[in-house]
C-alpha atoms as a PDB file:
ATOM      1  CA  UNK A   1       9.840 -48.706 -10.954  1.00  0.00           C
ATOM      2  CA  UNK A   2       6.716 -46.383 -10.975  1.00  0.00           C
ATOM      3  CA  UNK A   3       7.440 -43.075 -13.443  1.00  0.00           C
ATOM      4  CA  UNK A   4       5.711 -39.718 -15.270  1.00  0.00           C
ATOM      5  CA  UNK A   5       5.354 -39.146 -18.399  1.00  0.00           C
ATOM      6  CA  UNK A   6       5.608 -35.424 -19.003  1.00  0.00           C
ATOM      7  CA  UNK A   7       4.263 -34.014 -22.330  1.00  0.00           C
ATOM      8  CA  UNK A   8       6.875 -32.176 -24.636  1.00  0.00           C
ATOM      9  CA  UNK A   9       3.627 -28.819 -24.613  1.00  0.00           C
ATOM     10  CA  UNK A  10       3.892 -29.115 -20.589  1.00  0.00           C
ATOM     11  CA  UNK A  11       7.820 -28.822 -20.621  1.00  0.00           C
ATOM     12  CA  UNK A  12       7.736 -25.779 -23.239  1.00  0.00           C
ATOM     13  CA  UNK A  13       4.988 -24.147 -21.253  1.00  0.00           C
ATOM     14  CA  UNK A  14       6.926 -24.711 -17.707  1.00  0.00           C
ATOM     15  CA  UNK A  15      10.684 -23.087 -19.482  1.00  0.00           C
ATOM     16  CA  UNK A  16       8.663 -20.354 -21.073  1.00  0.00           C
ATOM     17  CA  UNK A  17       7.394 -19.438 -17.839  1.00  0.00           C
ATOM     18  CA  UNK A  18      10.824 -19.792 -16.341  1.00  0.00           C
ATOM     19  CA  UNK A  19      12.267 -17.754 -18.929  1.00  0.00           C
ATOM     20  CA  UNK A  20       9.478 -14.839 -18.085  1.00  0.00           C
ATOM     21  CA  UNK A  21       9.805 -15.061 -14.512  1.00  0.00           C
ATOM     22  CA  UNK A  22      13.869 -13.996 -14.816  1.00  0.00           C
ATOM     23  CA  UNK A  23      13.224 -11.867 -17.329  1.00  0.00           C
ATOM     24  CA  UNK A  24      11.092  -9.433 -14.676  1.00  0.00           C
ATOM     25  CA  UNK A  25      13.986 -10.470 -12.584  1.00  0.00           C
ATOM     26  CA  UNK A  26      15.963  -8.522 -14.602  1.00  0.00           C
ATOM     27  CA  UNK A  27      17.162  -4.969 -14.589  1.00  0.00           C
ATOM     28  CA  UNK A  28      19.460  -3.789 -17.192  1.00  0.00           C
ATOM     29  CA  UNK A  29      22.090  -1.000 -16.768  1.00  0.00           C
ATOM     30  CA  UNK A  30      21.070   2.603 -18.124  1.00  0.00           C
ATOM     31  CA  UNK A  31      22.158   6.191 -18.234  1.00  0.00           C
ATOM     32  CA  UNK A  32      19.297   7.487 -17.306  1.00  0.00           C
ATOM     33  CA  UNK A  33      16.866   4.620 -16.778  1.00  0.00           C
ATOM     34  CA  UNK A  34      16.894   0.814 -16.768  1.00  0.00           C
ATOM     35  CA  UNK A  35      14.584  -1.349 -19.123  1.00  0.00           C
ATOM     36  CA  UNK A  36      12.375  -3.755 -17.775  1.00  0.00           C
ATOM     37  CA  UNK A  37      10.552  -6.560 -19.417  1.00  0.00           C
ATOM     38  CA  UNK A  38       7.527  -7.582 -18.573  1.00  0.00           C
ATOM     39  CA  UNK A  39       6.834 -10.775 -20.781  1.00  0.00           C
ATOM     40  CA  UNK A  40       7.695 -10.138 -24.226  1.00  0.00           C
ATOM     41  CA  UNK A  41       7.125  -6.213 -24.022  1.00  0.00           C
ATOM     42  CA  UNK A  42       9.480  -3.603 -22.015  1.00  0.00           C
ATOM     43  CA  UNK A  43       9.108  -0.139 -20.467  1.00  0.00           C
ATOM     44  CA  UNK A  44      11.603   1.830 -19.185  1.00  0.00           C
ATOM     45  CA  UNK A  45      11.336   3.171 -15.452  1.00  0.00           C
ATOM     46  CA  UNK A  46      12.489   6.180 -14.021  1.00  0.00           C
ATOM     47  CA  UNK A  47      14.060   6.789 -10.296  1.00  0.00           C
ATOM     48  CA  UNK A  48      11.599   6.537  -7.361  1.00  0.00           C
ATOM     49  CA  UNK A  49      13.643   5.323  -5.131  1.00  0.00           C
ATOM     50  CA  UNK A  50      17.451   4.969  -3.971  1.00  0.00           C
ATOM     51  CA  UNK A  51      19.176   1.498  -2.558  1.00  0.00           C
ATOM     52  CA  UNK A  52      21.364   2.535   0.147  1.00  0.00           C
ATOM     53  CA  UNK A  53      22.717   1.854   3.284  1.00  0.00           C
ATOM     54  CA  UNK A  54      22.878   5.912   4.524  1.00  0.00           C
ATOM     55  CA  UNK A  55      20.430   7.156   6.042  1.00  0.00           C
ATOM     56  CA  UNK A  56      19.568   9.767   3.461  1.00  0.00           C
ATOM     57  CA  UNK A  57      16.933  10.803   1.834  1.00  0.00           C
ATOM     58  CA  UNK A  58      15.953  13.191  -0.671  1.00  0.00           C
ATOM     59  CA  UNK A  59      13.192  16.097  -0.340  1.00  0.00           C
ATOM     60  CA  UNK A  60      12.213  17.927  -3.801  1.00  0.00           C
ATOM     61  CA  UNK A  61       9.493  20.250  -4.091  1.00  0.00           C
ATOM     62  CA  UNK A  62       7.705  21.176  -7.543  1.00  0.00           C
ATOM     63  CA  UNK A  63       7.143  24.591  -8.981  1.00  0.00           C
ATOM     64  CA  UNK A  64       4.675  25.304 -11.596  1.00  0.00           C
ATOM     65  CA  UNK A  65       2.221  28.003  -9.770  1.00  0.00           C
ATOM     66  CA  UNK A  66       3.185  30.671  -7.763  1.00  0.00           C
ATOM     67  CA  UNK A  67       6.080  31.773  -5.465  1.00  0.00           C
ATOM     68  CA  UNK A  68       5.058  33.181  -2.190  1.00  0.00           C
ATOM     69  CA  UNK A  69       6.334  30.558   0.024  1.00  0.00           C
ATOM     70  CA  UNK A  70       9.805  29.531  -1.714  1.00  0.00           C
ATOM     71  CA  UNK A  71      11.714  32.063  -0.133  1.00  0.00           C
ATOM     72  CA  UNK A  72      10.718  31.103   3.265  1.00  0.00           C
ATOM     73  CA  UNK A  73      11.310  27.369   2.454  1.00  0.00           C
ATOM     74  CA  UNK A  74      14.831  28.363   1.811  1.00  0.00           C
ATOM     75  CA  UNK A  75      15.315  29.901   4.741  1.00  0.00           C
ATOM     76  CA  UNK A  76      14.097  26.721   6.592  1.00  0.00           C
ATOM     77  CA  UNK A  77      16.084  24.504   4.572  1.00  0.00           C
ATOM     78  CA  UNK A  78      18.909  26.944   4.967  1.00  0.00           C
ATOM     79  CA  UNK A  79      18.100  26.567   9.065  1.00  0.00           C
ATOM     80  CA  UNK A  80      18.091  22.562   9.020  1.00  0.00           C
ATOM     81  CA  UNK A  81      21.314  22.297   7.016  1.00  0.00           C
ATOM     82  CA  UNK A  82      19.366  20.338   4.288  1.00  0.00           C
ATOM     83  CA  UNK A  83      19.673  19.921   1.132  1.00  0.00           C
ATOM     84  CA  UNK A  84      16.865  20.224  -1.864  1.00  0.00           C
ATOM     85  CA  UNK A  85      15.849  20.082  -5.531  1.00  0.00           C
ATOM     86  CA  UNK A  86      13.757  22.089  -6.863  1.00  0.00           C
ATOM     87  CA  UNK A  87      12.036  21.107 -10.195  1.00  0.00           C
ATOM     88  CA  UNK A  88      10.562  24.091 -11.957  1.00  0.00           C
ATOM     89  CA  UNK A  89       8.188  24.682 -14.927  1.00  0.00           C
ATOM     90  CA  UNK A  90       9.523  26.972 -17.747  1.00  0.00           C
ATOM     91  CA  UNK A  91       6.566  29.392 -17.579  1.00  0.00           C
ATOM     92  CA  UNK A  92       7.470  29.754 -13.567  1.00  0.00           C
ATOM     93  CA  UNK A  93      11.301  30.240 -14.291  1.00  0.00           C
ATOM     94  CA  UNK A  94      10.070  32.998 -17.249  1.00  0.00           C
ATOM     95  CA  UNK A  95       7.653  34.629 -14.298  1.00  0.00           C
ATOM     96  CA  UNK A  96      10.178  34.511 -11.504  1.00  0.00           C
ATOM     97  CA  UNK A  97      13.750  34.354 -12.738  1.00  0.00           C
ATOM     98  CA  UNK A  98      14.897  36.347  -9.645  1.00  0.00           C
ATOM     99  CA  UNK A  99      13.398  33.739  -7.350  1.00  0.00           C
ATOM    100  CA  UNK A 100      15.190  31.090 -10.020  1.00  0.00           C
ATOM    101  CA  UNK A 101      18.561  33.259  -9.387  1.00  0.00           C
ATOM    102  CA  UNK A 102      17.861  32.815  -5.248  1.00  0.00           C
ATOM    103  CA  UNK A 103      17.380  29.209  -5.115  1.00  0.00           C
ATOM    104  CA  UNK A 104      20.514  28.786  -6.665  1.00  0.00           C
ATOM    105  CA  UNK A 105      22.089  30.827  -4.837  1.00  0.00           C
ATOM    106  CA  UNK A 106      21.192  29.222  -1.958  1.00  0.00           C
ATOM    107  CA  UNK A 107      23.144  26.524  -3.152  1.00  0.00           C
ATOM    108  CA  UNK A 108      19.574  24.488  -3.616  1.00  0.00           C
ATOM    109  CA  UNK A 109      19.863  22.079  -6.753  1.00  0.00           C
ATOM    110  CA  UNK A 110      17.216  22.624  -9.930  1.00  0.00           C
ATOM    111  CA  UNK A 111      16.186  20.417 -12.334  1.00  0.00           C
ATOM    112  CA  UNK A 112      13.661  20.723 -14.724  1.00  0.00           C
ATOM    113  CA  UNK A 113      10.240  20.257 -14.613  1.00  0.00           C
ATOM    114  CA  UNK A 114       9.432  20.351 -18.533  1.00  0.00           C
ATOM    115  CA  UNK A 115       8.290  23.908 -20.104  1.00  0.00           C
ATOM    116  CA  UNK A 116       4.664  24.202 -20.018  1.00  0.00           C
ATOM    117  CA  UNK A 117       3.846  21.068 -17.992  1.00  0.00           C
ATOM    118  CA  UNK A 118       1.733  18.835 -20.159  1.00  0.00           C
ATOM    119  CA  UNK A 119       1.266  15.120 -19.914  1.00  0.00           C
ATOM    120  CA  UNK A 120       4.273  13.608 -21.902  1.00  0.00           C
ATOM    121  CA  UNK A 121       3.563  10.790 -22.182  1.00  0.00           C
ATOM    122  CA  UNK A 122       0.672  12.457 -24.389  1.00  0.00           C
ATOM    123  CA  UNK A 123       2.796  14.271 -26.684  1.00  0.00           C
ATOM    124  CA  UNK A 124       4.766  13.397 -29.706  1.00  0.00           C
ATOM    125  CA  UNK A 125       8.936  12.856 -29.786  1.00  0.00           C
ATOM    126  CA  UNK A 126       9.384  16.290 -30.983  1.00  0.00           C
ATOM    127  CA  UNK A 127       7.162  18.316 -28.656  1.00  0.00           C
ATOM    128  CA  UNK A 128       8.744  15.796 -25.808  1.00  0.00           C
ATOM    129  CA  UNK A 129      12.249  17.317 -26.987  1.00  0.00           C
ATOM    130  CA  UNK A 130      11.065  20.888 -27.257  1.00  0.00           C
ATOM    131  CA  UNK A 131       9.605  20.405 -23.634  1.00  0.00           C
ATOM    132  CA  UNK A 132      13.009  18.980 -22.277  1.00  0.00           C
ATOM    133  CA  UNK A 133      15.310  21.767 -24.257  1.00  0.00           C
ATOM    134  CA  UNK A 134      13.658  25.150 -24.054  1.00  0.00           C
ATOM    135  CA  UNK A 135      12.794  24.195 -20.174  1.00  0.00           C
ATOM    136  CA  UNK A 136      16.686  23.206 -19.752  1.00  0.00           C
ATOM    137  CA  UNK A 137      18.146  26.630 -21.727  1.00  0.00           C
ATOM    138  CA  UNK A 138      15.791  28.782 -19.664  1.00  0.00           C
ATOM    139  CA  UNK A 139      17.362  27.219 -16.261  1.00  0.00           C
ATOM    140  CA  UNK A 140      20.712  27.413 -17.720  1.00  0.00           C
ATOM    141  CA  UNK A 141      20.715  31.211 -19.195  1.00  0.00           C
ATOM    142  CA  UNK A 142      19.393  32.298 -15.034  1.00  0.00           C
ATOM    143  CA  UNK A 143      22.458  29.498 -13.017  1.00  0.00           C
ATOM    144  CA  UNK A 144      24.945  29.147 -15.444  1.00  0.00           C
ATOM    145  CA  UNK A 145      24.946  25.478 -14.271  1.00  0.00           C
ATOM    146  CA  UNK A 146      24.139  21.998 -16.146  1.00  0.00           C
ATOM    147  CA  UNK A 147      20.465  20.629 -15.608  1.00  0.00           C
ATOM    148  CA  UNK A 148      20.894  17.130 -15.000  1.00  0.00           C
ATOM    149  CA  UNK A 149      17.553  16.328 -13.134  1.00  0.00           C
ATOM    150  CA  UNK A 150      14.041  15.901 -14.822  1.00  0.00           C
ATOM    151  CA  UNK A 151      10.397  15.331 -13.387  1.00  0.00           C
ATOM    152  CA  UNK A 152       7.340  14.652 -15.918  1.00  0.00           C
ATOM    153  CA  UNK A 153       4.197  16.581 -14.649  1.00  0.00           C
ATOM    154  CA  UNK A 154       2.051  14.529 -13.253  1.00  0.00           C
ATOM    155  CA  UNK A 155       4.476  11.411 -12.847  1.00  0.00           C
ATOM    156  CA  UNK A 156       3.132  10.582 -16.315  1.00  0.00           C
ATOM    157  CA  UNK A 157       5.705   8.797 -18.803  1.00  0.00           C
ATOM    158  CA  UNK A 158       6.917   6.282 -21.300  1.00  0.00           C
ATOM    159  CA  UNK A 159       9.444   5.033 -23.540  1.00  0.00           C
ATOM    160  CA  UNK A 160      10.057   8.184 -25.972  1.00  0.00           C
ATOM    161  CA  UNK A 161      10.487  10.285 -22.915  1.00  0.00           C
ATOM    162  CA  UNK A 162      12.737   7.948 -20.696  1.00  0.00           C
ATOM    163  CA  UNK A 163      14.959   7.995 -23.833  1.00  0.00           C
ATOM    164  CA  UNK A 164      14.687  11.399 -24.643  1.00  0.00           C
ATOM    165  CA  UNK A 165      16.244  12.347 -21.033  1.00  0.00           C
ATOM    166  CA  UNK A 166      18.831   9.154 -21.685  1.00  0.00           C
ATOM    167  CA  UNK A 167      19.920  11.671 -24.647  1.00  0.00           C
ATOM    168  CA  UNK A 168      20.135  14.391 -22.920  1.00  0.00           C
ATOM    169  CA  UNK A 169      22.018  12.713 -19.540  1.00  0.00           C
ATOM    170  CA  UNK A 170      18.711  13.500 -17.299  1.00  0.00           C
ATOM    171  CA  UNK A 171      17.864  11.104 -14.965  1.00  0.00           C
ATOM    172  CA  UNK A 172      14.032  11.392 -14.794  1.00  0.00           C
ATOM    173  CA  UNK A 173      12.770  11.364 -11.333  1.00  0.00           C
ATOM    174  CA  UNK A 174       8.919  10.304  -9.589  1.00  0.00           C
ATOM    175  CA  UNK A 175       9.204   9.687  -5.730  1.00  0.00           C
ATOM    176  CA  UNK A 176       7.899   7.144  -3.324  1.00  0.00           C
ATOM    177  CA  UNK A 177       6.683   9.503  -0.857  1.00  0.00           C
ATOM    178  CA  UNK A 178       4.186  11.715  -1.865  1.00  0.00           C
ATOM    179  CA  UNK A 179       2.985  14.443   1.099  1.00  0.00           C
ATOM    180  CA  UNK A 180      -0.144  15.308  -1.000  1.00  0.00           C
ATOM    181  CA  UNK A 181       0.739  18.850   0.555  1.00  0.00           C
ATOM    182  CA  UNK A 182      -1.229  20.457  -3.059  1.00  0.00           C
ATOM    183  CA  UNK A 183      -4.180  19.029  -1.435  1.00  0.00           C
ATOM    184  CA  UNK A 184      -4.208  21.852   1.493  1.00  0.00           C
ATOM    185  CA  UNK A 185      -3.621  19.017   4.260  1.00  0.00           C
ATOM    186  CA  UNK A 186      -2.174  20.180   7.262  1.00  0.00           C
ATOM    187  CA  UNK A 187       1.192  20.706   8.214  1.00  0.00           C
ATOM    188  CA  UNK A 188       0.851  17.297  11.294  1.00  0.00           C
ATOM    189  CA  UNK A 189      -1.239  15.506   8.156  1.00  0.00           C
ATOM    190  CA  UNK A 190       1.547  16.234   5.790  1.00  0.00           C
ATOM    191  CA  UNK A 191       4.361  14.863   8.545  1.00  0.00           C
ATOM    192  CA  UNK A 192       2.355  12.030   9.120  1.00  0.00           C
ATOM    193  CA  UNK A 193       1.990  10.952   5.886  1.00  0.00           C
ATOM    194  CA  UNK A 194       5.232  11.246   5.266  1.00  0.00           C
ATOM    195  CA  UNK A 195       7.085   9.785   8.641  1.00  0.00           C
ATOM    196  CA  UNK A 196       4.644   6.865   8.076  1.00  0.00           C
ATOM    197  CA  UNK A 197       6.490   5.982   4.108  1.00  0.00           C
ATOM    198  CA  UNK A 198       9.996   7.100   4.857  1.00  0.00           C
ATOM    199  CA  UNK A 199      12.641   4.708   4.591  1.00  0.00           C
ATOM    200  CA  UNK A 200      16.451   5.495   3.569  1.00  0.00           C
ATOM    201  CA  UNK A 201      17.039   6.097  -0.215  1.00  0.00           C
ATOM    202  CA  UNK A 202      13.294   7.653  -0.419  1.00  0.00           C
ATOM    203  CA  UNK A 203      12.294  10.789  -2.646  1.00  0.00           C
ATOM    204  CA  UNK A 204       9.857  12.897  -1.068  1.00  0.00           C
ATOM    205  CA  UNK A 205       7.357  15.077  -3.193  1.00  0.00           C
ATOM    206  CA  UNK A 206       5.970  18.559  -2.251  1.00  0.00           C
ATOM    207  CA  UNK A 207       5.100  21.677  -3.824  1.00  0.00           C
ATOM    208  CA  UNK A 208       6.377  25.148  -3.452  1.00  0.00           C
ATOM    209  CA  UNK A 209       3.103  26.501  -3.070  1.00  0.00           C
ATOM    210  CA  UNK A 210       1.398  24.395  -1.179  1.00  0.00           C
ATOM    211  CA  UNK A 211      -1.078  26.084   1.589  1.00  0.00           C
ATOM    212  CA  UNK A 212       0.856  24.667   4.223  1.00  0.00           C
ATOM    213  CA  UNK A 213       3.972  23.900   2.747  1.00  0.00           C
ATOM    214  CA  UNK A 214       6.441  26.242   4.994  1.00  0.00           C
ATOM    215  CA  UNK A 215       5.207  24.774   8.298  1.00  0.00           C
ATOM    216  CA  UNK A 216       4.965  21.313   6.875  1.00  0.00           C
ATOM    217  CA  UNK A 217       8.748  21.587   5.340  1.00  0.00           C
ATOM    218  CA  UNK A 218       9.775  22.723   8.997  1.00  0.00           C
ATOM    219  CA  UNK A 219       7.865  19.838  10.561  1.00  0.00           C
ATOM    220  CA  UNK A 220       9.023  17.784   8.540  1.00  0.00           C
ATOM    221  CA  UNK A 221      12.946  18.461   8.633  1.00  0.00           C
ATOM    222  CA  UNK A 222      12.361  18.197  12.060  1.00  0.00           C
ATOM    223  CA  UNK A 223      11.172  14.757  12.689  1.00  0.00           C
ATOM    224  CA  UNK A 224      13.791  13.430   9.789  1.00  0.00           C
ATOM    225  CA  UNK A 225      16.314  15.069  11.635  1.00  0.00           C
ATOM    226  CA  UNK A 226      15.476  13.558  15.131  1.00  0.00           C
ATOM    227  CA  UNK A 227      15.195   9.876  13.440  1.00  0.00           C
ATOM    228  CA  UNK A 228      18.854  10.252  11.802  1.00  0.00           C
ATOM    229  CA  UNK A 229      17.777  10.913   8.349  1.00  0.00           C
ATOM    230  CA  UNK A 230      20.484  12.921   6.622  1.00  0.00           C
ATOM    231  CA  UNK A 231      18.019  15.100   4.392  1.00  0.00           C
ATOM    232  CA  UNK A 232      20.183  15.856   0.541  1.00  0.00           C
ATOM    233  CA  UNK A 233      18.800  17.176  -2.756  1.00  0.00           C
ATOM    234  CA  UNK A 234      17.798  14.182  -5.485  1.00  0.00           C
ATOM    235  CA  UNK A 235      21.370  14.590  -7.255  1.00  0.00           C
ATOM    236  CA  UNK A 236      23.107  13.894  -4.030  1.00  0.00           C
ATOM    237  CA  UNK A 237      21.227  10.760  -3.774  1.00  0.00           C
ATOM    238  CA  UNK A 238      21.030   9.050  -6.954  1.00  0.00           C
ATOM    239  CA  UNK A 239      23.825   7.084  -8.655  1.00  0.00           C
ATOM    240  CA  UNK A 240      25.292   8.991 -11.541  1.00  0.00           C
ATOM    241  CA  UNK A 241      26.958   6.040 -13.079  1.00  0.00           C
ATOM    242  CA  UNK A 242      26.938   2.140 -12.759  1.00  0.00           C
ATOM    243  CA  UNK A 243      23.597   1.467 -11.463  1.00  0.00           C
ATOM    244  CA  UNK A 244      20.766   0.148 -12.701  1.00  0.00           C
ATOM    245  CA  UNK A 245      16.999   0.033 -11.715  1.00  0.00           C
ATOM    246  CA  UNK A 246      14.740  -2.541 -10.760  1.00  0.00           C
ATOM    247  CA  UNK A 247      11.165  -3.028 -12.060  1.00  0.00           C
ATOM    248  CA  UNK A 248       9.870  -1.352  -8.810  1.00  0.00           C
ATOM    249  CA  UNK A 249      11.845   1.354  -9.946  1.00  0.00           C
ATOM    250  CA  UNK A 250      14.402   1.042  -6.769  1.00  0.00           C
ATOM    251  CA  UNK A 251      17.997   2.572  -8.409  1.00  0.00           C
ATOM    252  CA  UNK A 252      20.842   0.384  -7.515  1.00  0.00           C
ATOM    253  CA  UNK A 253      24.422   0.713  -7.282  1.00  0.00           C
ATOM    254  CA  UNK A 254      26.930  -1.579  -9.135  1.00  0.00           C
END
């Protein structure tokens, strides 16, 4: 009867890729992130995306410069019915706490954006916290409400800072669908780009101040709301509780 002979380094080699191979597999339940291993190291991932079987999706817009638009992006959010998140800077919400006060009022969710906007995944743990808790006490003294939202500049993170908003019950936020509206593209560019990436669960990522952003939010409202698309701010999207967060950092419900 013909037979292999397999060599006791070949079988440790195949399990220990086996082992690695469910490990990425893996996603393990977080408040505010899930931890993913990747071989024998781990990273923690933040929300870019929502599992769901709505079709919702999320539009946010960041504010760090400037505040001549916002108003009139409220009043075409206020026109579609849709929802929003705002994440804002604390040097904007010190410049414009009356245009802080109207966002809220406009019953338009805010989370925060850090304090002076640095890259923090460049900072130390104690600068990360001062970022995270002077930013949250300056939204909180204008709304009155919880912060439960937060946004690294840049999309930049790591560890300290996914656990740092795990502390503090933020769920840090990135997006999958990225306008690149700061770039000054035009309002059909903008709706293009982001019609063409949309899918239900998505995040989508403009600016405040962008050139074209009023025409672009309009547009874009517009062709969501023709395709079904029930357009929410991040908090109504996201899992609160339960969930956890694959590798490709897709949230999932439990």
């Amino acid at each position: 009867m013909p037979f292999c002979v397999v060599k006791s380094r070949t079988i440790k080699i195949f399990f220990a890729m086996v082992v690695v191979a469910v490990l990425l597999a893996l996603s393990i339940e977080g408040g505010a992130a899930a931890q993913v291993w990747f071989g024998y190291s781990s990273r923690l991932v933040p929300v870019y995306r929502v599992e769901t079987q709505e079709k919702q999706v999320a539009i946010s817009f960041d504010a760090a410069w400037g505040a001549d638009k916002t108003e009139e992006i409220l009043e075409v959010l206020n026109e579609y019915q849709a929802g929003a998140t705002f994440f804002l800077v604390g040097f904007w919400v010190d410049k414009y706490p009356e245009m802080v006060k109207a966002i809220d009022e406009a019953g338009i969710e805010i989370g925060t954006h850090s304090n002076t906007h640095p890259d923090m995944a460049k900072i130390s743990t104690e600068n990360i916290a001062k970022e995270l808790d002077i930013s949250i006490e300056k939204i909180k003294a204008i709304t009155g409400k919880e912060v439960s939202l937060f946004r690294p500049p840049y999309g930049s993170y790591n560890n300290d800072l996914i656990n740092a908003c795990s502390e503090r019950n933020l769920i840090p936020i990135q997006w999958d669908v990225d306008s690149l509206d700061w770039k000054g593209l035009s309002s059909v560019d903008v709706t293009k780009r982001v019609m063409e990436k949309v899918q239900s669960g998505s995040i989508i990522l403009m600016h405040n101040n962008a050139d074209n952003v009023v025409e672009s939010t309009r547009m874009v409202l517009e062709r969501l709301t023709k395709e079904g698309y029930k357009v929410t701010s991040v908090g109504d999207l996201v899992y609160k509780s339960n969930y956890t967060i694959d590798r490709n950092g897709v949230q999932h419900s439990n």
